[in-house]
PDB file of N, CA and C in Angstrom:
ATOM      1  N   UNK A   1     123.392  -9.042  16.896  1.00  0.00           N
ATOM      2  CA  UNK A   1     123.524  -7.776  17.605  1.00  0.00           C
ATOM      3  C   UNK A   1     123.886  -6.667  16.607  1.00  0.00           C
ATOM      4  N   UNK A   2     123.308  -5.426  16.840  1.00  0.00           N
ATOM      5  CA  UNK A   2     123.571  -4.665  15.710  1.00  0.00           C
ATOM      6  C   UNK A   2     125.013  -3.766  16.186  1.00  0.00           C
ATOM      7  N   UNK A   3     125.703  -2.933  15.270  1.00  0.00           N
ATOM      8  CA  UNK A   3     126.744  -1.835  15.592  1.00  0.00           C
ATOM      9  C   UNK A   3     126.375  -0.940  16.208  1.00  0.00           C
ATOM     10  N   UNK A   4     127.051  -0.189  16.783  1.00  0.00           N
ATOM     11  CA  UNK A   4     126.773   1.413  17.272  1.00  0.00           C
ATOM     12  C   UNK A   4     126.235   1.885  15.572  1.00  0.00           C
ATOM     13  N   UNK A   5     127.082   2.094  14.434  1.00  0.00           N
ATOM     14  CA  UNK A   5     126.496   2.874  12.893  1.00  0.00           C
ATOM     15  C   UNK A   5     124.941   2.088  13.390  1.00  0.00           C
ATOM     16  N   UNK A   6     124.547   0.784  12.858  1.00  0.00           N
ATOM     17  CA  UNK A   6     123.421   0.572  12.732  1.00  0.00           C
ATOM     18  C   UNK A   6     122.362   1.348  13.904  1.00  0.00           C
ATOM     19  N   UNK A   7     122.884   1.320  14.715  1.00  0.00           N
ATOM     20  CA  UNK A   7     121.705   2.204  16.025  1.00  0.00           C
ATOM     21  C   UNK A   7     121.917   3.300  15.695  1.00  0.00           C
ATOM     22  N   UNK A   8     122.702   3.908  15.464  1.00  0.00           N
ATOM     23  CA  UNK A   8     122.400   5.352  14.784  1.00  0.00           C
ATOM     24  C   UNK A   8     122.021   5.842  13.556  1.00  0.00           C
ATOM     25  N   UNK A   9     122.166   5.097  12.569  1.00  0.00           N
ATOM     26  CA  UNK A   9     121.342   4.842  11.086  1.00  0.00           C
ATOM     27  C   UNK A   9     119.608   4.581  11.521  1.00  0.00           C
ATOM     28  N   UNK A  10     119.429   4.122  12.598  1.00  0.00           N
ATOM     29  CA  UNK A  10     117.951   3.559  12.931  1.00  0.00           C
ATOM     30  C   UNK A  10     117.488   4.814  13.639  1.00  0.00           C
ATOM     31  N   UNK A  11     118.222   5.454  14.640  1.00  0.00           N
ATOM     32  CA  UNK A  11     118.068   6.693  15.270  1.00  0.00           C
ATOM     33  C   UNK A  11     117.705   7.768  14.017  1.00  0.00           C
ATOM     34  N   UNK A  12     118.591   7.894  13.339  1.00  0.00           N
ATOM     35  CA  UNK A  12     118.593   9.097  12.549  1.00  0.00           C
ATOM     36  C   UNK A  12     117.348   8.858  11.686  1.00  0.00           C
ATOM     37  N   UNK A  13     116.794   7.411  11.196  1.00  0.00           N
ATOM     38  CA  UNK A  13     115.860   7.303  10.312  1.00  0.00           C
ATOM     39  C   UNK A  13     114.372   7.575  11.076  1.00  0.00           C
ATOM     40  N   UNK A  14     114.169   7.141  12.487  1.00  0.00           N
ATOM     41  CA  UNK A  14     113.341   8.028  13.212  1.00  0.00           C
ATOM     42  C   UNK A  14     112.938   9.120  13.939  1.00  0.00           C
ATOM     43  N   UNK A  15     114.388   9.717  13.898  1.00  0.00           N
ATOM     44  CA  UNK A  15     114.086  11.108  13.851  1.00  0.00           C
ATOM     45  C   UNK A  15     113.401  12.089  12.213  1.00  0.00           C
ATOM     46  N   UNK A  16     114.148  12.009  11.482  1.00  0.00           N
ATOM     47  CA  UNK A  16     113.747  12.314  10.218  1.00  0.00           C
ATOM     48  C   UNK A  16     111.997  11.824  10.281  1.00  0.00           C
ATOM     49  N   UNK A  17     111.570  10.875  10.253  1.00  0.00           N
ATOM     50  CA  UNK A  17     110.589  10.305  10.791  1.00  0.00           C
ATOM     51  C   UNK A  17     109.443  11.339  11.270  1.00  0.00           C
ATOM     52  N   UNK A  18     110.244  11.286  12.600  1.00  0.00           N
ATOM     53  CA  UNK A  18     109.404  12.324  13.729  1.00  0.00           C
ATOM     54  C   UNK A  18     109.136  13.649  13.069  1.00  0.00           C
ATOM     55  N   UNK A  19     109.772  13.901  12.676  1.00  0.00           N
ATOM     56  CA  UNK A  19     110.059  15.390  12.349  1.00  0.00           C
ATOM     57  C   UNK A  19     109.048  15.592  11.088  1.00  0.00           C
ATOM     58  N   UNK A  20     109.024  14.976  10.079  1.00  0.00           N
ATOM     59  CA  UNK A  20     107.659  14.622   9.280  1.00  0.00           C
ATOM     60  C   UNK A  20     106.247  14.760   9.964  1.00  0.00           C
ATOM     61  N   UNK A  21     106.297  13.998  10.874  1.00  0.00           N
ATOM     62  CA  UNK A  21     104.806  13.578  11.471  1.00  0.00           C
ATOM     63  C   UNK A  21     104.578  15.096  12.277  1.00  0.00           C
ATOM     64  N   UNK A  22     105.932  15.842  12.878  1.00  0.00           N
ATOM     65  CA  UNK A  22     105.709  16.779  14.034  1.00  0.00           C
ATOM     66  C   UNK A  22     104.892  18.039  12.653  1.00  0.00           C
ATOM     67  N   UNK A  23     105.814  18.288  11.847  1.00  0.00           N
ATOM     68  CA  UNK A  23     105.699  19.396  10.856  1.00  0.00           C
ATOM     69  C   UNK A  23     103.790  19.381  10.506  1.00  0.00           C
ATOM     70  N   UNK A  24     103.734  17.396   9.737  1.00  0.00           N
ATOM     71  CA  UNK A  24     102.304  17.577   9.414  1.00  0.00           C
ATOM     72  C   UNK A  24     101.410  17.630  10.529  1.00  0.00           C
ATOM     73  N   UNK A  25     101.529  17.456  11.565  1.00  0.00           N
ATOM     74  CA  UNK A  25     100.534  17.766  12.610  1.00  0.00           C
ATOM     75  C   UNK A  25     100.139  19.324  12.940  1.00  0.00           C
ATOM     76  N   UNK A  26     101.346  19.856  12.992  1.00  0.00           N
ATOM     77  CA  UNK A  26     101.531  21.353  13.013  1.00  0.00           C
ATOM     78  C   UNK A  26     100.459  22.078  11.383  1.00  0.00           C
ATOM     79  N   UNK A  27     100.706  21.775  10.693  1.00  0.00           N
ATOM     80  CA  UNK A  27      99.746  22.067   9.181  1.00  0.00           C
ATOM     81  C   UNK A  27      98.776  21.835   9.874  1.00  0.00           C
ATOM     82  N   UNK A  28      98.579  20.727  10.485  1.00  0.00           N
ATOM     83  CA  UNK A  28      97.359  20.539  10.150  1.00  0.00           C
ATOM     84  C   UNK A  28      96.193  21.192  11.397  1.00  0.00           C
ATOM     85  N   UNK A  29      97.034  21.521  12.593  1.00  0.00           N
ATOM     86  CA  UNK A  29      96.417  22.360  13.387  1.00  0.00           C
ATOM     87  C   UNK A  29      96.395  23.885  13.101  1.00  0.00           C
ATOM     88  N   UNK A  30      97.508  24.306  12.022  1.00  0.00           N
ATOM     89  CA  UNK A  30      97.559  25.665  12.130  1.00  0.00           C
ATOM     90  C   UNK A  30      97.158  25.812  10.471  1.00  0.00           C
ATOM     91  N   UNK A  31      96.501  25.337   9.731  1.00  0.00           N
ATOM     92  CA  UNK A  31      96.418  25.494   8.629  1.00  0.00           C
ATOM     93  C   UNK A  31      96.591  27.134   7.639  1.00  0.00           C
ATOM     94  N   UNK A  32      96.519  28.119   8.395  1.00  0.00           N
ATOM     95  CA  UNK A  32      96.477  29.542   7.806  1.00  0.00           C
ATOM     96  C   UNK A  32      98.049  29.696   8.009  1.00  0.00           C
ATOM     97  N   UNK A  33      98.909  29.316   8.742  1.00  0.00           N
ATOM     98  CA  UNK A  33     100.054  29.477   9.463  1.00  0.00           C
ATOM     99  C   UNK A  33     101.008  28.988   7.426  1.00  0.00           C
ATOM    100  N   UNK A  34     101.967  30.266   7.654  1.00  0.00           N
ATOM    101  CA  UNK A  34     102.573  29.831   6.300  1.00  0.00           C
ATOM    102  C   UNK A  34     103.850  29.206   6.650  1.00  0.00           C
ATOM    103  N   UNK A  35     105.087  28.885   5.882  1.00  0.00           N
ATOM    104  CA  UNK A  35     105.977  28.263   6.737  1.00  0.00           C
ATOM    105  C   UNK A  35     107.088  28.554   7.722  1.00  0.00           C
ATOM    106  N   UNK A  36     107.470  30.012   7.813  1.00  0.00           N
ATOM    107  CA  UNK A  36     108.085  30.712   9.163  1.00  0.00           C
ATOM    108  C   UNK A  36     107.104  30.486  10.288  1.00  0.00           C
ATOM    109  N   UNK A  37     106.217  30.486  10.509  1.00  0.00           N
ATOM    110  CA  UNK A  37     104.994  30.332  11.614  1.00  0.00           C
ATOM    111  C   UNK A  37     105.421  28.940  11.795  1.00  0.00           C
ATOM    112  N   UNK A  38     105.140  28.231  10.734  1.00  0.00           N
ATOM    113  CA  UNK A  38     105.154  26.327  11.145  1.00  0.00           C
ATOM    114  C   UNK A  38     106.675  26.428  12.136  1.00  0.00           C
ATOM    115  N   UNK A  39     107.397  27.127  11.308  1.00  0.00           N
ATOM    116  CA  UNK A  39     108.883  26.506  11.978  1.00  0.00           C
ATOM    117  C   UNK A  39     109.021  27.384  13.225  1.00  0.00           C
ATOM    118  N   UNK A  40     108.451  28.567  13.526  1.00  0.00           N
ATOM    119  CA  UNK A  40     108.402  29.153  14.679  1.00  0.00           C
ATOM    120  C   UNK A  40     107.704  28.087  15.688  1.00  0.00           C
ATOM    121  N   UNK A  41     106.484  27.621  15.178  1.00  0.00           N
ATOM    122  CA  UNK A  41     105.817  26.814  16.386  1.00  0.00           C
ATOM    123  C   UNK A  41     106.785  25.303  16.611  1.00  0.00           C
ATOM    124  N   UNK A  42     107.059  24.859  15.480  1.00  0.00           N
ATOM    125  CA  UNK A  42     108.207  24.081  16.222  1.00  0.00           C
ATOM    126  C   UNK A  42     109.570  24.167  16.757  1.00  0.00           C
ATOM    127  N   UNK A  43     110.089  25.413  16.978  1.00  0.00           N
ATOM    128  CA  UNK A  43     111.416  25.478  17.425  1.00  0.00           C
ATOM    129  C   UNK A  43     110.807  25.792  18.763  1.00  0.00           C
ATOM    130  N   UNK A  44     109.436  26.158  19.233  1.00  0.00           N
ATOM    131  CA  UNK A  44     109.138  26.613  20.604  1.00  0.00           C
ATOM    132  C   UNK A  44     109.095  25.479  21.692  1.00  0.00           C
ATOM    133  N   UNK A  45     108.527  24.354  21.280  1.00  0.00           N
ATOM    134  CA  UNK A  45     108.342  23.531  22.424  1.00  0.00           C
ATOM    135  C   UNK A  45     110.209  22.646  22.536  1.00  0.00           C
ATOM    136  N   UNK A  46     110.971  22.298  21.654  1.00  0.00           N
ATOM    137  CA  UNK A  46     112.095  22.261  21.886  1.00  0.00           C
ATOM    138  C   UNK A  46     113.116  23.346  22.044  1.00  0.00           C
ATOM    139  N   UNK A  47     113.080  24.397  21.765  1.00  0.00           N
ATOM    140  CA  UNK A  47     114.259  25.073  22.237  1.00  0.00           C
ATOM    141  C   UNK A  47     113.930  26.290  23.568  1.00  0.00           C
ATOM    142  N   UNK A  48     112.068  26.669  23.462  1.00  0.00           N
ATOM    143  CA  UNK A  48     111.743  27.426  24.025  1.00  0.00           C
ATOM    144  C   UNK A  48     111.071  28.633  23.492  1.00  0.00           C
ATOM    145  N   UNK A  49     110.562  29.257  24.693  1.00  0.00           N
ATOM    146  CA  UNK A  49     109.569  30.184  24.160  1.00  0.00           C
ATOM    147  C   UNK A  49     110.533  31.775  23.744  1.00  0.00           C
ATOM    148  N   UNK A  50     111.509  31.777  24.218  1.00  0.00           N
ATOM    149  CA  UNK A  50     112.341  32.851  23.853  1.00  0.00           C
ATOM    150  C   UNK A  50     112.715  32.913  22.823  1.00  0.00           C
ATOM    151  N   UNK A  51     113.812  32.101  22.111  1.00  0.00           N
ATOM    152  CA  UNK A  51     113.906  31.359  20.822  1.00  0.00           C
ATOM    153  C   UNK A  51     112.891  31.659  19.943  1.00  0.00           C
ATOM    154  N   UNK A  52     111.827  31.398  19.531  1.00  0.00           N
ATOM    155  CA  UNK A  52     110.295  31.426  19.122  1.00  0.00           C
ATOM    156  C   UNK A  52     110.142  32.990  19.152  1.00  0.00           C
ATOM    157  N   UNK A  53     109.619  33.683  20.337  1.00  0.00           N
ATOM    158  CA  UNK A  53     109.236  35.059  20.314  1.00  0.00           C
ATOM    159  C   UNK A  53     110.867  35.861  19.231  1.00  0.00           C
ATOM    160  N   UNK A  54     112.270  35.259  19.602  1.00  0.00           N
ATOM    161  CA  UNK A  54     113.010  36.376  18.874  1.00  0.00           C
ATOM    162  C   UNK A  54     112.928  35.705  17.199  1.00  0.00           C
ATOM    163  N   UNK A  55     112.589  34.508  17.117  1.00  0.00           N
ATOM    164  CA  UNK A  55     112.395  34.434  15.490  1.00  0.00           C
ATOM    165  C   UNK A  55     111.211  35.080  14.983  1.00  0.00           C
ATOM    166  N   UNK A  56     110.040  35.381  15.776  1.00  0.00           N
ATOM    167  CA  UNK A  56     108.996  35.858  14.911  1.00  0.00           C
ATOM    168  C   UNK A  56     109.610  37.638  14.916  1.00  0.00           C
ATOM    169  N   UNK A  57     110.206  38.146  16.224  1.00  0.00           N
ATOM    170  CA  UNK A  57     110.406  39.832  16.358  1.00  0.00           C
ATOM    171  C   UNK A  57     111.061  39.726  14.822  1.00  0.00           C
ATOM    172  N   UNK A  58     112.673  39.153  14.574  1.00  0.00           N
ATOM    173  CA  UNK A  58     113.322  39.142  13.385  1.00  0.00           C
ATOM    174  C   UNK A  58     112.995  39.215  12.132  1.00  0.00           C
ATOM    175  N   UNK A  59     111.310  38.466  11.563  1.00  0.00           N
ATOM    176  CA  UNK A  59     110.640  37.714  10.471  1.00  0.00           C
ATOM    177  C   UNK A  59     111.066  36.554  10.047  1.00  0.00           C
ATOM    178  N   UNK A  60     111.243  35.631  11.178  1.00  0.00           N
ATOM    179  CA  UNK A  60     111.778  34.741  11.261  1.00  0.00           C
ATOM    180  C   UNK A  60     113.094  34.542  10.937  1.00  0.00           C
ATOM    181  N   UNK A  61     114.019  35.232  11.114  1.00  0.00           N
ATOM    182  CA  UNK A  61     115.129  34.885  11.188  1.00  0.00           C
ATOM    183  C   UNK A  61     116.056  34.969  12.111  1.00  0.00           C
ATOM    184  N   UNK A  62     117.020  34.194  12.683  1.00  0.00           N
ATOM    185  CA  UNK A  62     117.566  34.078  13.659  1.00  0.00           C
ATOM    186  C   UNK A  62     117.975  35.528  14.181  1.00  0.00           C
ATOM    187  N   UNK A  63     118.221  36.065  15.374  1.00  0.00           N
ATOM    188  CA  UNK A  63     118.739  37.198  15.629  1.00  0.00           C
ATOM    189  C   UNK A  63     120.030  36.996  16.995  1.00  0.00           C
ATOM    190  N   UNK A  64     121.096  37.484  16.069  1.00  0.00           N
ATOM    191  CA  UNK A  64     122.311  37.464  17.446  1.00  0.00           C
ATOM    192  C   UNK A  64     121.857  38.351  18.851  1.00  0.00           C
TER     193      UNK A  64
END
């Protein structure tokens, strides 16, 4: 049986994971897209489309 550390060492190694595969999928659909765009299109489907629209108003940077 593994530990709680080990399930979360396994968690964390497939997230890191995911997050690889999410980024190159994103390249590879948006190929002109430089990397504020990449990270705009992925903060949209997890945090939302608001989030997204105020990082691109900013130039991608967060805005209070």
């Amino acid at each position: 049986m593994m530990t709680v550390e080990q399930r979360v060492a396994i968690w964390e190694e497939l997230q890191r994971e995911f997050a690889i595969m999410e980024e190159s999928a994103m390249r590879r659909r948006y190929p002109e897209f430089d990397d504020g765009q990449i990270l705009v299109e992925l903060v949209r489907p997890r945090y939302g489309d608001e989030l997204g629209h105020r990082m691109l108003a900013s130039g991608n940077a967060l805005v209070a």
